[in-house]
Protein backbone atom coordinates (compact mmCIF):
# COMPACT_ATOMS: atom_id res chain seq x y z
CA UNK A 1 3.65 5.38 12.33
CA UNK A 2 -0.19 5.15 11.85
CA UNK A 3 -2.54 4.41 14.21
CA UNK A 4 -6.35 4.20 13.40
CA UNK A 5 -8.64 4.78 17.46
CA UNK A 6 -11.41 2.72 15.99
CA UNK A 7 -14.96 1.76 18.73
CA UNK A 8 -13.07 -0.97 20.73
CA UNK A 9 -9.24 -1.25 19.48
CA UNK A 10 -6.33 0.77 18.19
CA UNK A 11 -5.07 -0.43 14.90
CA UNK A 12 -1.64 0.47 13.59
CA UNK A 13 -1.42 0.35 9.59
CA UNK A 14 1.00 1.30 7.22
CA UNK A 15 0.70 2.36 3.32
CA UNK A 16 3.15 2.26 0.62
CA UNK A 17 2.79 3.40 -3.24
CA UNK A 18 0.03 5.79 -4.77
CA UNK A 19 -2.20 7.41 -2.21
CA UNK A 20 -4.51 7.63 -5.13
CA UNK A 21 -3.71 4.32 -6.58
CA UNK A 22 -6.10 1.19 -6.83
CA UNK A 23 -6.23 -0.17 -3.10
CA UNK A 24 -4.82 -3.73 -2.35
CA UNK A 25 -5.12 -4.27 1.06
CA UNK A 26 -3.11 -7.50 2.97
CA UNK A 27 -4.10 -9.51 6.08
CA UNK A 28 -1.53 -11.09 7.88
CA UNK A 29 -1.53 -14.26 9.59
CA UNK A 30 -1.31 -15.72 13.10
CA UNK A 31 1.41 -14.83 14.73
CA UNK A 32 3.02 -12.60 12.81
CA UNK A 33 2.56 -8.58 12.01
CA UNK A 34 2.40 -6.24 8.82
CA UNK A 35 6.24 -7.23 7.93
CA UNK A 36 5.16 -10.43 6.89
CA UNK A 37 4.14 -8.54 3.40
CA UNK A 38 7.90 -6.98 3.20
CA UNK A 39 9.05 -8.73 0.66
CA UNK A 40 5.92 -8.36 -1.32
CA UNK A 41 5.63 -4.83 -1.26
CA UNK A 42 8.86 -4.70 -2.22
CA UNK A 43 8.20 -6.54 -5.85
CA UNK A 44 4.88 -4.71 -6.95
CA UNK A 45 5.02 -1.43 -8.37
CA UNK A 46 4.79 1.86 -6.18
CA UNK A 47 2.73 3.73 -9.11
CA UNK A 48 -0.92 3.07 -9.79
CA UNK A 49 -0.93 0.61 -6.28
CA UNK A 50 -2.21 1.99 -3.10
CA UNK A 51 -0.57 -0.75 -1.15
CA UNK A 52 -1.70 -1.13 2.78
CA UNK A 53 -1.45 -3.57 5.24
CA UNK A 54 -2.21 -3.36 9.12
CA UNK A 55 -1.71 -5.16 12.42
CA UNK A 56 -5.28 -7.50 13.40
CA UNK A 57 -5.85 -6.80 17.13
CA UNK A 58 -3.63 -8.69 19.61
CA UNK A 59 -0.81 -7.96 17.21
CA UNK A 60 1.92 -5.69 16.35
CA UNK A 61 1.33 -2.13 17.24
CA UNK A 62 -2.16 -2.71 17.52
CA UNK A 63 -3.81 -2.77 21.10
CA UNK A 64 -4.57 -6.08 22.22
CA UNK A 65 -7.92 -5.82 24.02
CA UNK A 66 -8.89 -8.88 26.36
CA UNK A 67 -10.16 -11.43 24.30
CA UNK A 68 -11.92 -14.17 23.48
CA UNK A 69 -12.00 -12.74 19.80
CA UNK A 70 -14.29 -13.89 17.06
CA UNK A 71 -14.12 -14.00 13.11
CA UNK A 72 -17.05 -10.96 13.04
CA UNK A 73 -14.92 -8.86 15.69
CA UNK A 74 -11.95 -9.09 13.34
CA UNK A 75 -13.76 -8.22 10.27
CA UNK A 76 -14.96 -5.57 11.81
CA UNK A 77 -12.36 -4.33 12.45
CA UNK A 78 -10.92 -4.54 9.78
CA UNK A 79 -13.74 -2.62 7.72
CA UNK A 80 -14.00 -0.02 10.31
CA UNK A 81 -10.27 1.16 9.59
CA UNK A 82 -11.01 0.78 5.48
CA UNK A 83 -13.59 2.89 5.93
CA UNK A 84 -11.81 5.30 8.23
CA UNK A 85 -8.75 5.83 5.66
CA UNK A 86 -11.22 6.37 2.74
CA UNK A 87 -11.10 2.96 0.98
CA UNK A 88 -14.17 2.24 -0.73
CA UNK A 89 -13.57 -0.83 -3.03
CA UNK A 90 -10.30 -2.54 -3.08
CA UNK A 91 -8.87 -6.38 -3.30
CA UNK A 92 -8.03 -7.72 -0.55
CA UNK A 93 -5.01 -10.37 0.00
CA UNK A 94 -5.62 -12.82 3.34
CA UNK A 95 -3.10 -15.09 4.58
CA UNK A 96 -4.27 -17.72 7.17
CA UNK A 97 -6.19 -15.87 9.87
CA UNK A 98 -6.00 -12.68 7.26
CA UNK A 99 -7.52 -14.95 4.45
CA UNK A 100 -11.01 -15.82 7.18
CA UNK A 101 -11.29 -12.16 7.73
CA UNK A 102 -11.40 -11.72 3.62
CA UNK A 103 -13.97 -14.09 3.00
CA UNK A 104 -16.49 -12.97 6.20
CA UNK A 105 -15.65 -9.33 5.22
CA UNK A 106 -16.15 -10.07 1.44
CA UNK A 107 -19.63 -11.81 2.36
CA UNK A 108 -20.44 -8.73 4.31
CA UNK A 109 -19.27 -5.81 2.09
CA UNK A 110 -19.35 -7.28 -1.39
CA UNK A 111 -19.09 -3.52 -2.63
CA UNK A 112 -16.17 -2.85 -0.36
CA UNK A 113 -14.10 -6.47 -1.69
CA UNK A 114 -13.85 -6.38 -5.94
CA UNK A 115 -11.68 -9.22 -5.34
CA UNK A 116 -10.21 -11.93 -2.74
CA UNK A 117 -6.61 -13.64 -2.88
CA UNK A 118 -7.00 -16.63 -0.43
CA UNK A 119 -3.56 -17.66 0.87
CA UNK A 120 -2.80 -20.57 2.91
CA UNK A 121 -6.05 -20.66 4.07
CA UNK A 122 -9.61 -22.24 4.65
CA UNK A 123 -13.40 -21.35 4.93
CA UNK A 124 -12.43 -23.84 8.37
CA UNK A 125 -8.98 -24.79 9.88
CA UNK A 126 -8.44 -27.19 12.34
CA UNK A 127 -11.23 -28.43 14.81
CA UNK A 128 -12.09 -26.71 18.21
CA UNK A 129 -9.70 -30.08 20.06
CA UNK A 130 -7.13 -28.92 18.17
CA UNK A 131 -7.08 -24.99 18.92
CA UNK A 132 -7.96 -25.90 22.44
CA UNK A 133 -5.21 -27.96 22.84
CA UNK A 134 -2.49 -25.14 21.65
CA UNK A 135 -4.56 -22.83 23.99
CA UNK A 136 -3.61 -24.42 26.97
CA UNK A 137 -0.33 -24.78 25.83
CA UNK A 138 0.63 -21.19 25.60
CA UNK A 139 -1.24 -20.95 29.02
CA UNK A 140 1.19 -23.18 30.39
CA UNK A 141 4.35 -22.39 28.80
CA UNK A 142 3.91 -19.28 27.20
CA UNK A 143 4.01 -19.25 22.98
CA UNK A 144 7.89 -20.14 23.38
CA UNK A 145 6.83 -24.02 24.07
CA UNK A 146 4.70 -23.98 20.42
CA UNK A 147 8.01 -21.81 18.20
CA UNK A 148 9.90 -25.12 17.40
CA UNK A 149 6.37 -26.80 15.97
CA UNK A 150 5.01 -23.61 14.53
CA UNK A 151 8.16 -23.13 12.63
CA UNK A 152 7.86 -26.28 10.99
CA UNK A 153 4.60 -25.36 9.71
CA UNK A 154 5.12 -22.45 8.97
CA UNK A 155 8.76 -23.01 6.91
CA UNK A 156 10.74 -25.74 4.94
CA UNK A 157 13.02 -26.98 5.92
CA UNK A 158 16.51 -25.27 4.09
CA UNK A 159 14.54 -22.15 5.36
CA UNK A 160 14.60 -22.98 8.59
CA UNK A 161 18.09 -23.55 8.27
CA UNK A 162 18.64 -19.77 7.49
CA UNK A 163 19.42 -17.14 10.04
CA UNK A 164 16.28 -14.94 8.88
CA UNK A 165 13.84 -17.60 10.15
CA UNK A 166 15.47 -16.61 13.76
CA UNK A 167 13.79 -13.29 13.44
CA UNK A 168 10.29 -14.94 12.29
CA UNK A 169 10.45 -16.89 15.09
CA UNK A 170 11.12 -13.96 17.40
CA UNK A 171 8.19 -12.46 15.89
CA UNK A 172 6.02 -15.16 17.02
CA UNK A 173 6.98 -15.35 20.32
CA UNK A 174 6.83 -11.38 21.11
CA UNK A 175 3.01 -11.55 20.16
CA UNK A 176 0.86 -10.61 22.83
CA UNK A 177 0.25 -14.15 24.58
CA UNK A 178 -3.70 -12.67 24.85
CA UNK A 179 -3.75 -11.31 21.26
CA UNK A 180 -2.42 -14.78 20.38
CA UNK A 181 -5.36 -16.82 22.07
CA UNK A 182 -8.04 -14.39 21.33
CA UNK A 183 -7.28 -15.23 17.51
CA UNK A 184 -7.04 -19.16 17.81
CA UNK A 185 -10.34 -18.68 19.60
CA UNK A 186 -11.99 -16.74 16.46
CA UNK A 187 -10.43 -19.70 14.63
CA UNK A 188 -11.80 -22.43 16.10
CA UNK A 189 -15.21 -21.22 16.18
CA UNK A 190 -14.92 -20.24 12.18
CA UNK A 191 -16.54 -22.54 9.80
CA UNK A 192 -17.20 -19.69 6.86
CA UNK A 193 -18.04 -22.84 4.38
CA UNK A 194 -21.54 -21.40 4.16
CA UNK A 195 -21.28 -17.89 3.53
CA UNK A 196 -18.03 -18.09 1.41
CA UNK A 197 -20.06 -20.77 -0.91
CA UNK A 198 -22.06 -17.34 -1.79
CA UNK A 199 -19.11 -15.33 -2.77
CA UNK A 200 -19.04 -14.18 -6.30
CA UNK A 201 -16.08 -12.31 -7.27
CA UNK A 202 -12.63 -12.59 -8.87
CA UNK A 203 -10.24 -15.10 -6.23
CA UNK A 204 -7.51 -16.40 -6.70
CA UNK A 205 -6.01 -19.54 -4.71
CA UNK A 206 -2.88 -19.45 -3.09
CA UNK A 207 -1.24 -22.88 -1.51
CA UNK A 208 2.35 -23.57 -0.52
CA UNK A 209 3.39 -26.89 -1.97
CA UNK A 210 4.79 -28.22 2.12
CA UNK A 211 2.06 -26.02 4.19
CA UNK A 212 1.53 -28.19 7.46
CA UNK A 213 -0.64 -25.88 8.36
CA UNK A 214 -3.46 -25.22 5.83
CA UNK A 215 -2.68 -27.48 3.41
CA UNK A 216 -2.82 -27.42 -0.33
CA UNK A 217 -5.80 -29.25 -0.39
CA UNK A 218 -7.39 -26.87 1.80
CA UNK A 219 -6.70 -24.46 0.36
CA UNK A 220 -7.73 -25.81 -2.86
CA UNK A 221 -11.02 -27.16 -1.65
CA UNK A 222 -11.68 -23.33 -0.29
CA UNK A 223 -11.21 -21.45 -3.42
CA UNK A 224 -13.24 -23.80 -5.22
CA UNK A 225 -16.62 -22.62 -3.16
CA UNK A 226 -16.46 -19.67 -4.91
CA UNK A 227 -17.38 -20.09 -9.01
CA UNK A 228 -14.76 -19.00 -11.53
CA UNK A 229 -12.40 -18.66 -9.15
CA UNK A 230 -8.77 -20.05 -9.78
CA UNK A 231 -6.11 -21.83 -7.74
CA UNK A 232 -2.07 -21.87 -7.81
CA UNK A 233 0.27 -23.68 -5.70
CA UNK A 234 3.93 -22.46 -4.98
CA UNK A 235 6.57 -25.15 -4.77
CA UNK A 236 9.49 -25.33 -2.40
CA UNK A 237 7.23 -23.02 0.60
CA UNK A 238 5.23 -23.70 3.29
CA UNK A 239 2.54 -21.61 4.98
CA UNK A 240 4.17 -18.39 4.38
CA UNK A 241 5.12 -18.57 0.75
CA UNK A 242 5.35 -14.50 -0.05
CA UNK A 243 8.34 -14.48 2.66
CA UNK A 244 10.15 -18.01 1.40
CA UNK A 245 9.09 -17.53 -2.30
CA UNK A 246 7.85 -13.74 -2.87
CA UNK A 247 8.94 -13.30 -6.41
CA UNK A 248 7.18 -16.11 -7.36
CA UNK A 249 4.43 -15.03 -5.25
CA UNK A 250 4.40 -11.33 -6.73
CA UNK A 251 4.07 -12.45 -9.83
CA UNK A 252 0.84 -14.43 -8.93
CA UNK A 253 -1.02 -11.34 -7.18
CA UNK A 254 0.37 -9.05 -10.34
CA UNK A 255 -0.89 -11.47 -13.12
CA UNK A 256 -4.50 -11.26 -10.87
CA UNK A 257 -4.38 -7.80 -10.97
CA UNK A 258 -4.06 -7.41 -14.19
CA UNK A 259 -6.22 -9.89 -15.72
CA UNK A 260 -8.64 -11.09 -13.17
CA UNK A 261 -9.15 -7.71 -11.37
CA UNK A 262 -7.96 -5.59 -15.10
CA UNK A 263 -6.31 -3.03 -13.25
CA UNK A 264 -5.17 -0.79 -15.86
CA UNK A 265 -3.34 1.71 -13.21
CA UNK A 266 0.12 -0.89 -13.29
C-alpha cells in the first residue's frame, strides 16, 4: 500500500508494470476509487508501461479533508504526488471528474501532460442547479438515496443485471459522504471550456454509446476544443466503459499509445 503525505492531503496510489517504463497515469471518476482501472491494467502490457493510478481526495484510501473542493485543489494534487514519485512527462487517462483534472492539469503543466485521453467527460458537466440539487440529497439521505439513479448512469442495462454491478454500487455508497460533496462542488463550479480550447497535444476522445451522464455529445464537443485531436465512441457502455467494455477500451488507449503518443517501449 502507497501512500503519498502531500501539503494538505494523504493520497494513496498504486503502480503496476515497468518502474522505468513510459508513465500513463489514470484518474478515476466520481464515486468510485483506483479499481475502477482493474480491468484495464489488466489488458495493457506490464513491460515498457509504468502504469499508475491513485485515489483523488475524499476517496479510497486517500484522506478526505473537509471540503468544499475545487477543480485547482484537485489538480494540485494530483501534480504534487507526480512530482513526488518522480514522473516528469507522462499521458494521462481522465474519466469524468479524472478527465477535468487532465485538462486543468494539462493547461497548467503542458511539459508534465505529452498527452490527454478524455473519457466520459466535459470541459463543463451539468449546471450548478443540478449539482446542488444531488448535494442536498446526500445531505438528507446519505449517497444510498442517489445508488439506484447513479447506477443507471453509470451502467446499461444487462450490466446492471449482473452481480458485479452490486459491488460498484457498494463502492459508491462507502465513499466518504464529505469526499463525495467536496467533488460535486469542484464540479459545478468547473467550466474549463476556456483554458482546454488552448490545449495542444495528442487527445483522444472517449464516449460510451448510453452515458446518461456525460454524454457522447459531450464528450465529443470536448475533445473537439483541442486541434487534431480525435474522438471514439464505445457501443453497448455507459459512463464507465473500461469496466463494461475494457477490451474494447484497451485497445483504444494502446492504438493511442502507439501512434498518437509513438511509444516505442510496447
Amino acid at each position: 500500500m502507497k501512500i503519498e503525505r502531500l501539503s494538505e492531503v494523504d493520497i494513496h496510489w498504486q503502480e503496476d508494470g515497468d518502474p522505468n517504463g513510459f508513465a500513463v497515469v489514470f484518474a478515476n471518476s466520481l464515486g468510485t476509487d483506483l479499481r475502477l482501472w482493474d480491468k484495464i491494467i489488466d489488458r495493457l502490457p506490464h513491460t515498457g508501461l509504468r502504469l499508475v493510478r491513485f485515489d483523488k481526495r475524499g476517496h479510497g484510501l486517500s484522506s478526505c479533508p473537509p471540503g468544499p473542493y475545487s477543480m485547482e485543489t484537485l489538480a494540485n494534487d494530483t501534480e504534487q504526488l507526480l512530482r513526488l514519485i518522480g514522473i516528469d512527462k507522462c499521458a494521462f487517462v481522465g474519466l469524468s471528474i479524472g478527465g477535468m483534472i487532465g485538462q486543468l492539469l494539462a493547461h497548467r503543466q503542458p511539459g508534465l501532460i505529452r498527452g490527454l485521453v478524455l473519457s466520459n467527460t466535459g470541459a463543463k458537466m451539468g449546471d450548478a442547479a443540478m449539482w446542488q440539487d444531488r448535494v442536498s440529497r446526500i445531505l438528507t439521505g446519505g449517497l444510498e438515496s442517489i445508488a439506484d439513479a447513479v447506477m443507471d448512469r453509470w451502467f446499461c442495462k444487462p450490466f446492471r443485471e449482473t452481480t458485479e454491478c452490486r459491488g460498484w454500487r457498494n463502492m459508491l455508497t462507502r465513499t466518504p459522504a464529505d469526499g463525495y460533496v467536496g467533488c460535486c462542488n469542484a464540479i459545478a463550479d468547473a467550466d474549463l471550456t476556456g483554458s482546454t480550447s488552448e490545449l495542444r497535444l495528442p487527445t483522444l476522445g472517449i464516449g460510451g454509446s448510453d452515458d446518461l451522464a456525460s454524454p457522447p455529445e459531450v464528450v465529443r464537443t470536448t475533445t473537439a476544443l483541442i486541434p487534431g485531436s480525435r474522438y471514439v465512441e464505445i457501443s453497448d457502455a455507459g459512463h464507465l466503459p473500461c469496466v463494461e467494455q475494457p477490451d474494447v477500451f484497451a485497445g483504444h488507449l494502446m492504438t493511442y499509445l502507439k501512434e498518437d503518443l509513438h511509444v516505442r517501449s510496447i
